[in-house]
C-alpha atoms as a PDB file:
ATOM      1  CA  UNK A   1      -8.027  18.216  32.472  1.00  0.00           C
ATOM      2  CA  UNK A   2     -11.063  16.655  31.239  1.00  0.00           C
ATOM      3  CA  UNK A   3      -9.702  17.563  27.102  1.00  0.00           C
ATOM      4  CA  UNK A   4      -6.681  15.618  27.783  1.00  0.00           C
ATOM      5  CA  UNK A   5      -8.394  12.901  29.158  1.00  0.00           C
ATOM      6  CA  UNK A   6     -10.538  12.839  26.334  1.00  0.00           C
ATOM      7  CA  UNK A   7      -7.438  13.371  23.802  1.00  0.00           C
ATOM      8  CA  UNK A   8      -5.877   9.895  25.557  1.00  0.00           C
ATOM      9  CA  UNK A   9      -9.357   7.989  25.412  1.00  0.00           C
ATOM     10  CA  UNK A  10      -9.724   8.623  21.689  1.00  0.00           C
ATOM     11  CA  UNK A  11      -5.662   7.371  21.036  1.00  0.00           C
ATOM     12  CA  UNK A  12      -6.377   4.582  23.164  1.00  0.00           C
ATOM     13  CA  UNK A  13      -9.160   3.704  21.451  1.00  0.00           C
ATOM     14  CA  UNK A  14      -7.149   4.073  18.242  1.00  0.00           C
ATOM     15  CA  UNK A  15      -4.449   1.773  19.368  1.00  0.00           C
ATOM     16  CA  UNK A  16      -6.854  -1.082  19.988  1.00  0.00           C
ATOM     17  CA  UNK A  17      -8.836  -0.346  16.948  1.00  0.00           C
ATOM     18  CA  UNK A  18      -4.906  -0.816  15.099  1.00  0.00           C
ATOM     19  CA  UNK A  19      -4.130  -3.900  17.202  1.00  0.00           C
ATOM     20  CA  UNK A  20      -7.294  -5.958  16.085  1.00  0.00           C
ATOM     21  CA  UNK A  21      -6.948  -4.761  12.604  1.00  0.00           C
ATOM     22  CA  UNK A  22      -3.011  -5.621  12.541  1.00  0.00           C
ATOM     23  CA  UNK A  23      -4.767  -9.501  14.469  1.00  0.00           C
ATOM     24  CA  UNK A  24      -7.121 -10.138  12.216  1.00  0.00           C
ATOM     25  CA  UNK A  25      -4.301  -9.162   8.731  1.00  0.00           C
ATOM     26  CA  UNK A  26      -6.407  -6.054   7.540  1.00  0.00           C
ATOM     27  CA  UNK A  27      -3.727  -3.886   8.640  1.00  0.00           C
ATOM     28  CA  UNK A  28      -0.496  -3.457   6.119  1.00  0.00           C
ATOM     29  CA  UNK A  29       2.275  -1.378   7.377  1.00  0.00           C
ATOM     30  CA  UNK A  30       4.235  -0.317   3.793  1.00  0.00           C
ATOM     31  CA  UNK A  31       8.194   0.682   4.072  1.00  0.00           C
ATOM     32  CA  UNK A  32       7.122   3.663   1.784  1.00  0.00           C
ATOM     33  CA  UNK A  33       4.602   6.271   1.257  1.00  0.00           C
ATOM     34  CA  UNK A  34       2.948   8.230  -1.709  1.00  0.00           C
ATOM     35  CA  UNK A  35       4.837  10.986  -2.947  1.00  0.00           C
ATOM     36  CA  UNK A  36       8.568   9.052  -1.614  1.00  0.00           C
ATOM     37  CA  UNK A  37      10.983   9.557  -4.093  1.00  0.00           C
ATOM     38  CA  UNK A  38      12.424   5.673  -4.569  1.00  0.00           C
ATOM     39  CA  UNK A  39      15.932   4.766  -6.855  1.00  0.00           C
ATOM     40  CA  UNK A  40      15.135   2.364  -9.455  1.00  0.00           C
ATOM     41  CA  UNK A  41      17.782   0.366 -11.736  1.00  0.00           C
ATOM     42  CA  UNK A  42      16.827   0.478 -15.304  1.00  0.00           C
ATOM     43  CA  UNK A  43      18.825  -0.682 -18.341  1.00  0.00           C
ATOM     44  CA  UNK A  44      19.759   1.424 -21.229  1.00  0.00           C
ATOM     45  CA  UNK A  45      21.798   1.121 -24.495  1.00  0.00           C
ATOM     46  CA  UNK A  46      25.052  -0.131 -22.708  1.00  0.00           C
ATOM     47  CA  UNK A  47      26.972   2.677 -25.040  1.00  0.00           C
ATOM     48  CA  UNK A  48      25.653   5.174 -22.299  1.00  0.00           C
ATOM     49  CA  UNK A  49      26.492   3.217 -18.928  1.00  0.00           C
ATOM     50  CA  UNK A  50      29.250   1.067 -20.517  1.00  0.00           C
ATOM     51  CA  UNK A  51      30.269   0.535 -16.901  1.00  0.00           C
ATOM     52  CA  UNK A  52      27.615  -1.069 -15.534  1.00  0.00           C
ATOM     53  CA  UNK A  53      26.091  -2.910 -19.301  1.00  0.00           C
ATOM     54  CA  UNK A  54      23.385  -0.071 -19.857  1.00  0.00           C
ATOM     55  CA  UNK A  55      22.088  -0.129 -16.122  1.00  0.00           C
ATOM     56  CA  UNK A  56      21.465   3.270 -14.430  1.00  0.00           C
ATOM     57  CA  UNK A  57      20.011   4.400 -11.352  1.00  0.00           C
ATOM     58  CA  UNK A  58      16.680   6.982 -12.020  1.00  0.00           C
ATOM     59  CA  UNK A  59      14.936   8.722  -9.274  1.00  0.00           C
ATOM     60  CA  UNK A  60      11.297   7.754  -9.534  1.00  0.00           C
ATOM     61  CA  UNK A  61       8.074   9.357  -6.581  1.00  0.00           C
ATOM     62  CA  UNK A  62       5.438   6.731  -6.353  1.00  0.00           C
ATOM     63  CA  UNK A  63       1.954   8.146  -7.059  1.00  0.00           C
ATOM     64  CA  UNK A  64      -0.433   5.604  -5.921  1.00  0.00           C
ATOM     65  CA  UNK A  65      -0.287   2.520  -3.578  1.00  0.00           C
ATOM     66  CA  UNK A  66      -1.819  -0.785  -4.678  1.00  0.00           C
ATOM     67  CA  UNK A  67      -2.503  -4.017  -2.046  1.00  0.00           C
ATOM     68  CA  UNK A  68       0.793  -5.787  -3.185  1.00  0.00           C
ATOM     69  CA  UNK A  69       2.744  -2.882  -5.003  1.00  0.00           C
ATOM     70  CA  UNK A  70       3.007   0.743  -5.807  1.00  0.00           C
ATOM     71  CA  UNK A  71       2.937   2.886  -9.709  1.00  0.00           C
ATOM     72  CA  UNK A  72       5.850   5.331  -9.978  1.00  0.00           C
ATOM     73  CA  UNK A  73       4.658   8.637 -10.972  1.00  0.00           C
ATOM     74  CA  UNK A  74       1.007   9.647 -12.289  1.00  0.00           C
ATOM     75  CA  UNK A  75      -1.062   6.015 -11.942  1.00  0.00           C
ATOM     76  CA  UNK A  76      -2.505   6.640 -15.705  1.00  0.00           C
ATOM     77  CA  UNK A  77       1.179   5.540 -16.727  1.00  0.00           C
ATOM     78  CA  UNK A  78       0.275   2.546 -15.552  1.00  0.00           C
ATOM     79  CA  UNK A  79       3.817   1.652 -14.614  1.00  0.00           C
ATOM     80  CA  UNK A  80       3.392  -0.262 -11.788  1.00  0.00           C
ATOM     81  CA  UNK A  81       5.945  -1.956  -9.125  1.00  0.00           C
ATOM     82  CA  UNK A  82       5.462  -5.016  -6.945  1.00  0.00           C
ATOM     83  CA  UNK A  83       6.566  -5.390  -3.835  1.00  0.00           C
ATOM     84  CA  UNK A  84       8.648  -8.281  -4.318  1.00  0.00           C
ATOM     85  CA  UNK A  85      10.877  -5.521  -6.395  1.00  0.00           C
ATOM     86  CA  UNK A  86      12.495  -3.878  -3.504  1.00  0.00           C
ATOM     87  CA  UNK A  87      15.578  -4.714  -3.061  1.00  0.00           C
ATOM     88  CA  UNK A  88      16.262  -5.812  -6.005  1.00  0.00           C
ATOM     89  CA  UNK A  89      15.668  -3.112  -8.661  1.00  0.00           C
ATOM     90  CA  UNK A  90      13.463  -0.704  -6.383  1.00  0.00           C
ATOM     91  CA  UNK A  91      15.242   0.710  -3.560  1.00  0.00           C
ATOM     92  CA  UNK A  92      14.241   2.815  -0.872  1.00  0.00           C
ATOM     93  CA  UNK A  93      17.651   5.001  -0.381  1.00  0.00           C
ATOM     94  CA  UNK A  94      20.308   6.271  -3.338  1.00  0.00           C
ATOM     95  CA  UNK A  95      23.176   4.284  -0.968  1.00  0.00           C
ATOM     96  CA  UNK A  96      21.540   0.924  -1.482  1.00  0.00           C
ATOM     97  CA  UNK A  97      20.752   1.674  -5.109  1.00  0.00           C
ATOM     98  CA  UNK A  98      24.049   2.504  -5.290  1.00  0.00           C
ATOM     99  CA  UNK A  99      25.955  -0.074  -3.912  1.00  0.00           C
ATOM    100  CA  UNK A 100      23.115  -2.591  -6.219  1.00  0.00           C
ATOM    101  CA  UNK A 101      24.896  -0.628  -9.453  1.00  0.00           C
ATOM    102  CA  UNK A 102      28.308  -0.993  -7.715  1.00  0.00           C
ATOM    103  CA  UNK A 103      27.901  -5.050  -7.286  1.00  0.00           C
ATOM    104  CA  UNK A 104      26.893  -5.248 -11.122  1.00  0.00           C
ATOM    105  CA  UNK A 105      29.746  -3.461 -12.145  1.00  0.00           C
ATOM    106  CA  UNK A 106      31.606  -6.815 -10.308  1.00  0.00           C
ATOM    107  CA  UNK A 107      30.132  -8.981 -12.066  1.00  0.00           C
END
């Protein structure tokens, strides 16, 4: 029908329009999206987590996407998150946060 042929013209014309803009660098593909709940290690008093020397996991939803990082929760916190932090003290699941804790607990 002539509305699915117009339905495949516009994605096609969408998939190009990503393809140049992913050739040229203006197009960032992020491993997480606003309102993702992400598991970031955070140090307390190490009387609470005596365990792991104060470290703790806490669930955190970023709020706002920046061009190199995100801000957990309402932006106006202004508690903001590079990139370079996942992995290492931002992760995207509870496992790999958890097994981050687990290796500190090692040593």
């Amino acid at each position: 029908s002539s509305a699915a042929s117009d339905v495949y013209k516009r994605q096609f014309k969408r998939i190009v329009a990503l393809m140049e803009a992913d050739s040229t660098g203006r197009l960032v593909v992020r491993p997480y999206r606003i309102c993702e709940t992400v598991y970031v290690l955070l140090q307390d008093g190490a009387i609470f987590y005596p365990e792991t020397n104060g470290w703790y996991i806490s669930e955190e939803v970023i709020g706002a996407i920046s061009p190199d990082g995100f801000y957990l929760g309402d932006p106006v916190d202004d508690v903001y998150t590079p990139d370079s932090e996942i992995g290492k003290t931002v992760f995207l699941t509870r496992e790999e946060a958890e097994n981050a804790l687990e290796a500190m607990k090692d040593g």
